[in-house]
PDB file of N, CA and C in Angstrom:
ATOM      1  N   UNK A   1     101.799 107.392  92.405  1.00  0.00           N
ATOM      2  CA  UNK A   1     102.393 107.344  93.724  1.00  0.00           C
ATOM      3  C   UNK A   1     102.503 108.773  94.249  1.00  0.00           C
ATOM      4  N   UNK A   2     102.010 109.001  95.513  1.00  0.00           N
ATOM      5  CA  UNK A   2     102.144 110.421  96.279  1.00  0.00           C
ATOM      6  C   UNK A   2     103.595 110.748  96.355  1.00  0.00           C
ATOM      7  N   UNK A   3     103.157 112.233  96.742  1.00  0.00           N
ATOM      8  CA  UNK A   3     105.159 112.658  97.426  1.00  0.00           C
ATOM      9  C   UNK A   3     105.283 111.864  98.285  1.00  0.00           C
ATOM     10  N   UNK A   4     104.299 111.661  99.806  1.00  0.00           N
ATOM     11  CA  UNK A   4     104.836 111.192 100.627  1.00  0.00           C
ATOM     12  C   UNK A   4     105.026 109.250 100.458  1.00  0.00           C
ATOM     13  N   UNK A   5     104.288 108.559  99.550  1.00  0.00           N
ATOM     14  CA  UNK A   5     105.000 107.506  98.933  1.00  0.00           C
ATOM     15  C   UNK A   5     105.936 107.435  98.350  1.00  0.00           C
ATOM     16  N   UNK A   6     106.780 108.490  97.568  1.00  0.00           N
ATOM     17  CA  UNK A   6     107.962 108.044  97.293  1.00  0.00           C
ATOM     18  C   UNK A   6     109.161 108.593  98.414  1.00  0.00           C
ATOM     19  N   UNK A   7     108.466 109.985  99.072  1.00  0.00           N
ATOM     20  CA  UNK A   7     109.829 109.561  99.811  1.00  0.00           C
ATOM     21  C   UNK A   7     109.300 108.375 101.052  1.00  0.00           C
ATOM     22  N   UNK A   8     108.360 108.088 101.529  1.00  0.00           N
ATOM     23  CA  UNK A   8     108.815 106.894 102.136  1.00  0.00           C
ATOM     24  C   UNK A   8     109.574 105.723 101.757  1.00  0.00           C
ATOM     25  N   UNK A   9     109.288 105.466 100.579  1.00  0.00           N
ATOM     26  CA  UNK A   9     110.115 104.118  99.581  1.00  0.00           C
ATOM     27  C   UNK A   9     111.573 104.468  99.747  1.00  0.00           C
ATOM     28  N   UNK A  10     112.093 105.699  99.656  1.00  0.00           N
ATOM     29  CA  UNK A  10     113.257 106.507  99.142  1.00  0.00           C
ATOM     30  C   UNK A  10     113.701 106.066 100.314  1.00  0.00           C
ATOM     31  N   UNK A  11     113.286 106.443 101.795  1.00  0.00           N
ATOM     32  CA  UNK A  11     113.704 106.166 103.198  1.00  0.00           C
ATOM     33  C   UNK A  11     113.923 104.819 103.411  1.00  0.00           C
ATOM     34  N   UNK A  12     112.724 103.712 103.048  1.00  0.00           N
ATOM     35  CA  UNK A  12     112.875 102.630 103.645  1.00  0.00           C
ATOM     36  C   UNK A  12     114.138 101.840 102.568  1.00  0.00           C
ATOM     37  N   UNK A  13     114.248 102.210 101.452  1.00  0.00           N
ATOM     38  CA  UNK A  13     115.604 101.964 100.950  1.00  0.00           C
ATOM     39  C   UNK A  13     116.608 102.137 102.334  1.00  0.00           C
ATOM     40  N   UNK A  14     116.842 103.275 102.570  1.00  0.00           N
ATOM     41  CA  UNK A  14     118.343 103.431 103.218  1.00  0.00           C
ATOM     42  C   UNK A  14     118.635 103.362 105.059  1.00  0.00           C
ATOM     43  N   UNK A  15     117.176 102.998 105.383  1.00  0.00           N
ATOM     44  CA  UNK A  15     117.125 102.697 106.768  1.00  0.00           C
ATOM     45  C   UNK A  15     115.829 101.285 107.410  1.00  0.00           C
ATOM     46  N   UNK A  16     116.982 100.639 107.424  1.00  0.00           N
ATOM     47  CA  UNK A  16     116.162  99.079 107.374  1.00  0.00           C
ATOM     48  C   UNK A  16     114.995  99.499 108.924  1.00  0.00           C
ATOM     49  N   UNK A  17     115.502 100.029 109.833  1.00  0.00           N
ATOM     50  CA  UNK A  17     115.014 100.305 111.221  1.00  0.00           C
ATOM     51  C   UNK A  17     113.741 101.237 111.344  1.00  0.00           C
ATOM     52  N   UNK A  18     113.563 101.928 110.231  1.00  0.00           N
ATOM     53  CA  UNK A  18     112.393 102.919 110.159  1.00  0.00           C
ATOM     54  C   UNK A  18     111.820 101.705 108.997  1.00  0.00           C
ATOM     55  N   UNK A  19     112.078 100.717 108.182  1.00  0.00           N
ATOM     56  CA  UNK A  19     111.495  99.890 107.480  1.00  0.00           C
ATOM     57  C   UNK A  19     110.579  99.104 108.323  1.00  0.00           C
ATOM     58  N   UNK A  20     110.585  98.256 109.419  1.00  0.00           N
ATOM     59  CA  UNK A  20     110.856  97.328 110.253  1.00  0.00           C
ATOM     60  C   UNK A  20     109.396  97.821 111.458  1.00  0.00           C
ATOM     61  N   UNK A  21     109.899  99.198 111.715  1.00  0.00           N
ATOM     62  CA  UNK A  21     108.886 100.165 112.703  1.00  0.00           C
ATOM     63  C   UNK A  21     107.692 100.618 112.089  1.00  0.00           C
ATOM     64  N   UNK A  22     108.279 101.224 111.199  1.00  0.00           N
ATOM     65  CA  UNK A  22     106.962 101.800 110.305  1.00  0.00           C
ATOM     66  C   UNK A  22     105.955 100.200 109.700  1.00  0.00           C
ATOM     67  N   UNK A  23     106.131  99.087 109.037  1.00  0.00           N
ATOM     68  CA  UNK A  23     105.778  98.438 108.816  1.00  0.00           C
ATOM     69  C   UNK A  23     104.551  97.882 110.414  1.00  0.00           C
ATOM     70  N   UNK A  24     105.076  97.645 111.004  1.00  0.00           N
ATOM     71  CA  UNK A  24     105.144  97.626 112.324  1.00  0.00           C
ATOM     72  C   UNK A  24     103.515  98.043 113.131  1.00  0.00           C
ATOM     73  N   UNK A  25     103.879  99.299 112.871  1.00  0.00           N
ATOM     74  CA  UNK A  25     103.204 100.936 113.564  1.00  0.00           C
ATOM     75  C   UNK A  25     102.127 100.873 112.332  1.00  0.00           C
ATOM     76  N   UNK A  26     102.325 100.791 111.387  1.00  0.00           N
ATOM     77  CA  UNK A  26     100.962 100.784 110.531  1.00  0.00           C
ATOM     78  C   UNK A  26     100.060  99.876 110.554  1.00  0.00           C
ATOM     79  N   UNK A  27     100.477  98.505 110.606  1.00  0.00           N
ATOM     80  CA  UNK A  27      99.779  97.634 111.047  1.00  0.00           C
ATOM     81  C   UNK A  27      98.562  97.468 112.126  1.00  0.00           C
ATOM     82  N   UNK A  28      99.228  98.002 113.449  1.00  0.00           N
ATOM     83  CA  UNK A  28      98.290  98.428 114.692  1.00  0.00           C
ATOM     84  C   UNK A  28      97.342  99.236 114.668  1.00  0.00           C
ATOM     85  N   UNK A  29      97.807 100.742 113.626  1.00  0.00           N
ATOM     86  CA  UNK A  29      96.842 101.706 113.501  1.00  0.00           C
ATOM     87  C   UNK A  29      95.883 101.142 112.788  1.00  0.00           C
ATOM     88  N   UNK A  30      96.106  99.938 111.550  1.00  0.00           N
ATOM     89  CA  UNK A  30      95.128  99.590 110.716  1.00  0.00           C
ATOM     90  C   UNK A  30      94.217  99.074 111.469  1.00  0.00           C
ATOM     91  N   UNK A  31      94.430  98.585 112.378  1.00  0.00           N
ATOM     92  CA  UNK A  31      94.015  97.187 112.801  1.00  0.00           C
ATOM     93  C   UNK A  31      92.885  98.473 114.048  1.00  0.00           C
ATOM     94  N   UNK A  32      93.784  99.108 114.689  1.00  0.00           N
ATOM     95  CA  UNK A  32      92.383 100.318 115.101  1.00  0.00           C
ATOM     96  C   UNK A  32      91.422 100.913 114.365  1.00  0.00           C
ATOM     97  N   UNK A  33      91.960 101.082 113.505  1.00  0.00           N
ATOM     98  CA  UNK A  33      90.940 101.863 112.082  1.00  0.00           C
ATOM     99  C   UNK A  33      89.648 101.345 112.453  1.00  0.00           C
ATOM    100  N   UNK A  34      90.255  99.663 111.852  1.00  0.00           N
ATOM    101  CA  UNK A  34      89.103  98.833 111.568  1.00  0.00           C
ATOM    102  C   UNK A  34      87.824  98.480 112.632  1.00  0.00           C
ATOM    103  N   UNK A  35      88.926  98.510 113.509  1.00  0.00           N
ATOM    104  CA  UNK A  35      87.546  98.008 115.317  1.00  0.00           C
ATOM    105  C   UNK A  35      86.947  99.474 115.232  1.00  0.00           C
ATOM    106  N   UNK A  36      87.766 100.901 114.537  1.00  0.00           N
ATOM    107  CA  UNK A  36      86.717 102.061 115.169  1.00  0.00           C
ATOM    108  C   UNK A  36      85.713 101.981 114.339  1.00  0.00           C
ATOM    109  N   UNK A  37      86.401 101.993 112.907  1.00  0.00           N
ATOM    110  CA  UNK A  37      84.691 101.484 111.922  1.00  0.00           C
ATOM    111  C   UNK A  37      83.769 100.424 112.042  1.00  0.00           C
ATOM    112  N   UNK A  38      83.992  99.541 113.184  1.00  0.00           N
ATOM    113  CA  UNK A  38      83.185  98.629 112.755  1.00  0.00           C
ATOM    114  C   UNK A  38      82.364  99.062 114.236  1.00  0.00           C
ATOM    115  N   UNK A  39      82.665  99.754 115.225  1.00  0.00           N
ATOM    116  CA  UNK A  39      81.868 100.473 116.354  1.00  0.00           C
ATOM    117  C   UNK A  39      81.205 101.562 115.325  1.00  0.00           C
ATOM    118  N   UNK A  40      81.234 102.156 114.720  1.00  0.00           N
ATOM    119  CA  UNK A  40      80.583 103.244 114.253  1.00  0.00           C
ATOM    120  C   UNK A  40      79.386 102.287 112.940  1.00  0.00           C
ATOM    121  N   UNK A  41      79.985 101.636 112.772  1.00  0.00           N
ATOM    122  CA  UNK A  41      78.875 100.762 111.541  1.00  0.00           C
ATOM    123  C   UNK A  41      77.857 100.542 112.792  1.00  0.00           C
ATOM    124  N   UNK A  42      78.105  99.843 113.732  1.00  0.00           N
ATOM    125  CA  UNK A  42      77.373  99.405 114.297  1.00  0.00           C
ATOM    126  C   UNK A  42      76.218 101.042 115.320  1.00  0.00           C
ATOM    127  N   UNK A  43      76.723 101.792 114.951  1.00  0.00           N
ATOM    128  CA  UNK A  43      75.986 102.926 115.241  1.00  0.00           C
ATOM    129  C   UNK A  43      76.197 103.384 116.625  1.00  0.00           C
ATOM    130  N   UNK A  44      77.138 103.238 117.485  1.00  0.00           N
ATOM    131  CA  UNK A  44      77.630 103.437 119.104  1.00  0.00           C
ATOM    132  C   UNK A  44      78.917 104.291 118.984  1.00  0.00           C
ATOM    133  N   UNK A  45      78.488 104.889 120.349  1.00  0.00           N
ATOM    134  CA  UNK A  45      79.815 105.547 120.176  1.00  0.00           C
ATOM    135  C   UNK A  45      80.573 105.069 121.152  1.00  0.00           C
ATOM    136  N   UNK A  46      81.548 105.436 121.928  1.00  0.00           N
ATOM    137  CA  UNK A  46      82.674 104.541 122.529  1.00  0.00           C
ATOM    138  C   UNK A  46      81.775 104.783 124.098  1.00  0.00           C
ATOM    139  N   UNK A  47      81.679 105.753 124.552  1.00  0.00           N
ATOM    140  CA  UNK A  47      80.420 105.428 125.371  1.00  0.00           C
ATOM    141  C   UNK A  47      79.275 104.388 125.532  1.00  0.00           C
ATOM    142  N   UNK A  48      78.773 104.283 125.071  1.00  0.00           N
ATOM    143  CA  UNK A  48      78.181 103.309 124.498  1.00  0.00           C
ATOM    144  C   UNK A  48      78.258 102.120 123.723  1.00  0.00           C
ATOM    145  N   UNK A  49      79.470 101.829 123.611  1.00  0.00           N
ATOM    146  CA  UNK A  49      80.268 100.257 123.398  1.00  0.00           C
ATOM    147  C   UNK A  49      81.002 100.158 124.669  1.00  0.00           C
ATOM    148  N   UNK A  50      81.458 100.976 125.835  1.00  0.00           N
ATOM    149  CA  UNK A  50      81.995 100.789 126.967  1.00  0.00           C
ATOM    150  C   UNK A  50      80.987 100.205 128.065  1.00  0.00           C
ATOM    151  N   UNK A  51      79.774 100.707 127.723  1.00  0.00           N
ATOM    152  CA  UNK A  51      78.348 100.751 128.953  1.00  0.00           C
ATOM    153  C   UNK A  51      78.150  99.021 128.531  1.00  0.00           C
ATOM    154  N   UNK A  52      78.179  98.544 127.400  1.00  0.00           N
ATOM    155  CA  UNK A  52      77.522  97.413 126.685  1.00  0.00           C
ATOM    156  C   UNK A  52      78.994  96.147 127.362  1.00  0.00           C
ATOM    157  N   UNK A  53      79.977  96.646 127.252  1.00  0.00           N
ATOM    158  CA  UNK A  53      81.511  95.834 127.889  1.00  0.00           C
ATOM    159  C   UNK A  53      81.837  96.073 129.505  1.00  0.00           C
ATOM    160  N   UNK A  54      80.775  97.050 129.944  1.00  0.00           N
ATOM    161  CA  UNK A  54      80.784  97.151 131.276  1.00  0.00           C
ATOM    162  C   UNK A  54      82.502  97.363 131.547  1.00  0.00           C
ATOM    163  N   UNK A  55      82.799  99.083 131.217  1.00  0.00           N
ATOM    164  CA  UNK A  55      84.177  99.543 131.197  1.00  0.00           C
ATOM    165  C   UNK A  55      84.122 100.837 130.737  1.00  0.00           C
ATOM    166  N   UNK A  56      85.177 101.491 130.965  1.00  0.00           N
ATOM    167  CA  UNK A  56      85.201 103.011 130.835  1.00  0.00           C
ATOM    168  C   UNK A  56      85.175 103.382 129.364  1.00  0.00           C
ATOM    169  N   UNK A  57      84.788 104.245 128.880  1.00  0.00           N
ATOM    170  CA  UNK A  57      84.906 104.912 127.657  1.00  0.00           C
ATOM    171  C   UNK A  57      86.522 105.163 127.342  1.00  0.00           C
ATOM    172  N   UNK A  58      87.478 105.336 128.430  1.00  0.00           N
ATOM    173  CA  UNK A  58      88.853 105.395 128.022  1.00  0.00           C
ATOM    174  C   UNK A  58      89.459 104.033 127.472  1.00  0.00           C
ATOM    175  N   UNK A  59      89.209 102.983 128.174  1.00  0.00           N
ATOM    176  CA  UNK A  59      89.354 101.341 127.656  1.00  0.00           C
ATOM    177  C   UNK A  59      89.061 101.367 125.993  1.00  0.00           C
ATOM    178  N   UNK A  60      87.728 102.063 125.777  1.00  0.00           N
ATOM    179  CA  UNK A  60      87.176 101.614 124.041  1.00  0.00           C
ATOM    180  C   UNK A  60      88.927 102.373 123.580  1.00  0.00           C
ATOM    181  N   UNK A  61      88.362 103.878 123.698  1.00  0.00           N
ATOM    182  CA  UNK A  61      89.740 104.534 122.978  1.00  0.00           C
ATOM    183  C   UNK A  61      90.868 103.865 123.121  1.00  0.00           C
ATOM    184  N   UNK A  62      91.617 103.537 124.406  1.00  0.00           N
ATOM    185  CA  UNK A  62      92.668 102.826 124.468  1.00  0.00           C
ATOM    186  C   UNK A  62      92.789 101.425 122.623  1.00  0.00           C
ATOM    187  N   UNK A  63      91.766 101.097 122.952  1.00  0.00           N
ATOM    188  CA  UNK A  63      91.713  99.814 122.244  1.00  0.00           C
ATOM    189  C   UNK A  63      91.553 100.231 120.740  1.00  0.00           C
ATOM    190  N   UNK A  64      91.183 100.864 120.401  1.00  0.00           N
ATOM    191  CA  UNK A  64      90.938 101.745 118.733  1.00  0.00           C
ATOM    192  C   UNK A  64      92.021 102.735 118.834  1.00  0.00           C
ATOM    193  N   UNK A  65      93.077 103.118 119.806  1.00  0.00           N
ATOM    194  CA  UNK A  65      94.338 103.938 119.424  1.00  0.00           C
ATOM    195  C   UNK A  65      95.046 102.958 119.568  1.00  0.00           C
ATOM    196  N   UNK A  66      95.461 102.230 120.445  1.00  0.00           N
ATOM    197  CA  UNK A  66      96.589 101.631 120.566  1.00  0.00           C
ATOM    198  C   UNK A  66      96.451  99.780 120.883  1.00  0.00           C
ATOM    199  N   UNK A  67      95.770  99.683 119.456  1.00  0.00           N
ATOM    200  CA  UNK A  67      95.443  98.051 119.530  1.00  0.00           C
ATOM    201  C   UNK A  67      96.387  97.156 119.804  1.00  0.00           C
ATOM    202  N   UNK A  68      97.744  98.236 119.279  1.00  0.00           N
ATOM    203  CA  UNK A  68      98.750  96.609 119.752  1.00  0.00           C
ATOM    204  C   UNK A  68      98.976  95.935 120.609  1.00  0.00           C
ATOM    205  N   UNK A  69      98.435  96.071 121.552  1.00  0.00           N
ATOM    206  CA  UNK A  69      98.479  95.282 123.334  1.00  0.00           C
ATOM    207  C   UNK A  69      97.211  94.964 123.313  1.00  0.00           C
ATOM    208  N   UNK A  70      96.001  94.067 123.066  1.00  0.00           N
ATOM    209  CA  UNK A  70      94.811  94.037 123.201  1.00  0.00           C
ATOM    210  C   UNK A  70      94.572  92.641 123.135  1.00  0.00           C
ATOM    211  N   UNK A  71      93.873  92.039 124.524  1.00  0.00           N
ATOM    212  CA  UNK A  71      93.984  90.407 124.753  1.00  0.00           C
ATOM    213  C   UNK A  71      92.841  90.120 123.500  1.00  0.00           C
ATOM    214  N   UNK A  72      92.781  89.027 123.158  1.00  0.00           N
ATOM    215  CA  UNK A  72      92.123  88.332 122.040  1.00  0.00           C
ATOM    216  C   UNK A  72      90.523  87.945 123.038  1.00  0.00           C
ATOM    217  N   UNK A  73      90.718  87.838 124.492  1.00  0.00           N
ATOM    218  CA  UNK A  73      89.394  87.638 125.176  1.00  0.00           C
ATOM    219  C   UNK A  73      88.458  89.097 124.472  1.00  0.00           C
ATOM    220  N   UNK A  74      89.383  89.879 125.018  1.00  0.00           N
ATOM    221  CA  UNK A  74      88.772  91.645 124.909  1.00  0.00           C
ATOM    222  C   UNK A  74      88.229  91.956 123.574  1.00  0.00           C
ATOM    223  N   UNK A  75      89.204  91.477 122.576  1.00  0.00           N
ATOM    224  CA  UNK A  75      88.687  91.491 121.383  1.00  0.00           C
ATOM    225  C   UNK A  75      87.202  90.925 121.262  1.00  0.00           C
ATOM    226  N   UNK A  76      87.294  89.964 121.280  1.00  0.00           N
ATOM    227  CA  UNK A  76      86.098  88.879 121.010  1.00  0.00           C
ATOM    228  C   UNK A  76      84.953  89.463 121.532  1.00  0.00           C
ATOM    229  N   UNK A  77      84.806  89.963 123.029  1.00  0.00           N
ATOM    230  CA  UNK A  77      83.942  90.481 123.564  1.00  0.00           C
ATOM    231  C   UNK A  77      83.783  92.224 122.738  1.00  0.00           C
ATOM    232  N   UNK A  78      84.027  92.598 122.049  1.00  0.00           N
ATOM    233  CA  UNK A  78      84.204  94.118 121.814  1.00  0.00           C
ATOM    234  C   UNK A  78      83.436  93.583 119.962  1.00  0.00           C
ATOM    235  N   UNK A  79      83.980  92.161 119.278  1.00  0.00           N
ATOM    236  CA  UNK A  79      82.971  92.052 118.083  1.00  0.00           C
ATOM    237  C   UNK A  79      81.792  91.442 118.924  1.00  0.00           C
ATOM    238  N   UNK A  80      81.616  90.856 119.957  1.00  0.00           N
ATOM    239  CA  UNK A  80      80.360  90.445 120.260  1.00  0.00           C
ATOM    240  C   UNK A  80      79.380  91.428 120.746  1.00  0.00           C
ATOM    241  N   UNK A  81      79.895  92.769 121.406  1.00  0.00           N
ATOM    242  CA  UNK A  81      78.913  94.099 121.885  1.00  0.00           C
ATOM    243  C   UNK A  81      78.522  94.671 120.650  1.00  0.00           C
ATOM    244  N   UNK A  82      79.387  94.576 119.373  1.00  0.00           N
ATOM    245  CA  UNK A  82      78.930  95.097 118.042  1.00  0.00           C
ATOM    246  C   UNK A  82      77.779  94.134 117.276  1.00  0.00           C
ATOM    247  N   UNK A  83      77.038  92.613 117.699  1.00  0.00           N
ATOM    248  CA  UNK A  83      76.781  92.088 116.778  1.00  0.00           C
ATOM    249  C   UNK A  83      77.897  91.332 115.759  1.00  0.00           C
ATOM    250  N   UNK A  84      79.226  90.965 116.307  1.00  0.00           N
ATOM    251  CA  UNK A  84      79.579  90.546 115.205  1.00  0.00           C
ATOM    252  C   UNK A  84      80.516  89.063 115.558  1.00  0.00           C
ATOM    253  N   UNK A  85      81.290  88.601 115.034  1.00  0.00           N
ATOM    254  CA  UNK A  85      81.727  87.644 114.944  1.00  0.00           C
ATOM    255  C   UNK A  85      83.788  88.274 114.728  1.00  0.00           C
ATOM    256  N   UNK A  86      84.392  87.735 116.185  1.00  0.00           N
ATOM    257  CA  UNK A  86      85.443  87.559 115.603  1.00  0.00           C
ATOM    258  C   UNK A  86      86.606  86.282 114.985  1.00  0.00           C
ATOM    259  N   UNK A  87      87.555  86.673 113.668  1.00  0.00           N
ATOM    260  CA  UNK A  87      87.801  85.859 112.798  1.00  0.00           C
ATOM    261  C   UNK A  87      89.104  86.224 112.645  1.00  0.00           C
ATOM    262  N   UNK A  88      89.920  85.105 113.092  1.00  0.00           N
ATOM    263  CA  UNK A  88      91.593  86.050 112.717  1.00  0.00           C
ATOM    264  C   UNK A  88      92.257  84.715 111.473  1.00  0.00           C
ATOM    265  N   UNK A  89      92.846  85.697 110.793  1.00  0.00           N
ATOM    266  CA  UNK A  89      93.755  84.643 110.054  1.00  0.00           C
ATOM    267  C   UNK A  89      94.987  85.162 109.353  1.00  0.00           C
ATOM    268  N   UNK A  90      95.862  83.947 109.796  1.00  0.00           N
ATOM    269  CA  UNK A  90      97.296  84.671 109.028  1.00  0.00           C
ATOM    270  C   UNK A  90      97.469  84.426 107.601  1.00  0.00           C
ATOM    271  N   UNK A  91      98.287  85.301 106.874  1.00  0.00           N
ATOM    272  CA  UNK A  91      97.982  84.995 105.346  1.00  0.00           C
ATOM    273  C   UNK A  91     100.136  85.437 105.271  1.00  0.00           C
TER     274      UNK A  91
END
């Protein structure tokens, strides 16, 4: 376990509210991670996944920084400019 894994553990012990957020906030970033790698697998850059969605290059970024507001239409259309298929499931 890293330094900064234990003191996060150490924190989310004694502050349920940074537990709750952070859980939260990581989630979204993951969830950008993943749409930016799967634009870059697909070999485009956000320019060029914007030209293909007919939309600004700020829209892609918007959507790979700050996924947590992102309609499920938009989605769908953003794995379909990549070649791909989108698939959601709760576990």
């Amino acid at each position: 376990m890293s330094d900064f894994q234990k003191y996060l553990a150490k924190r989310k012990e004694v502050d349920s509210e940074l537990t709750d957020n952070y859980d939260e906030g990581y989630q979204s970033f993951k969830f950008g991670v993943l749409l930016k790698e799967a634009r870059k697998d697909a070999g485009l850059t956000q320019l060029e996944l914007a030209s293909k969605l007919h939309t600004q290059k700020s829209a892609i970024s918007r959507i790979e920084n700050h996924s947590e507001d992102v309609k499920l239409s938009t989605l769908e259309r953003f794995a379909s400019a990549l070649g791909k298929k989108l698939e959601i499931h709760l576990v």
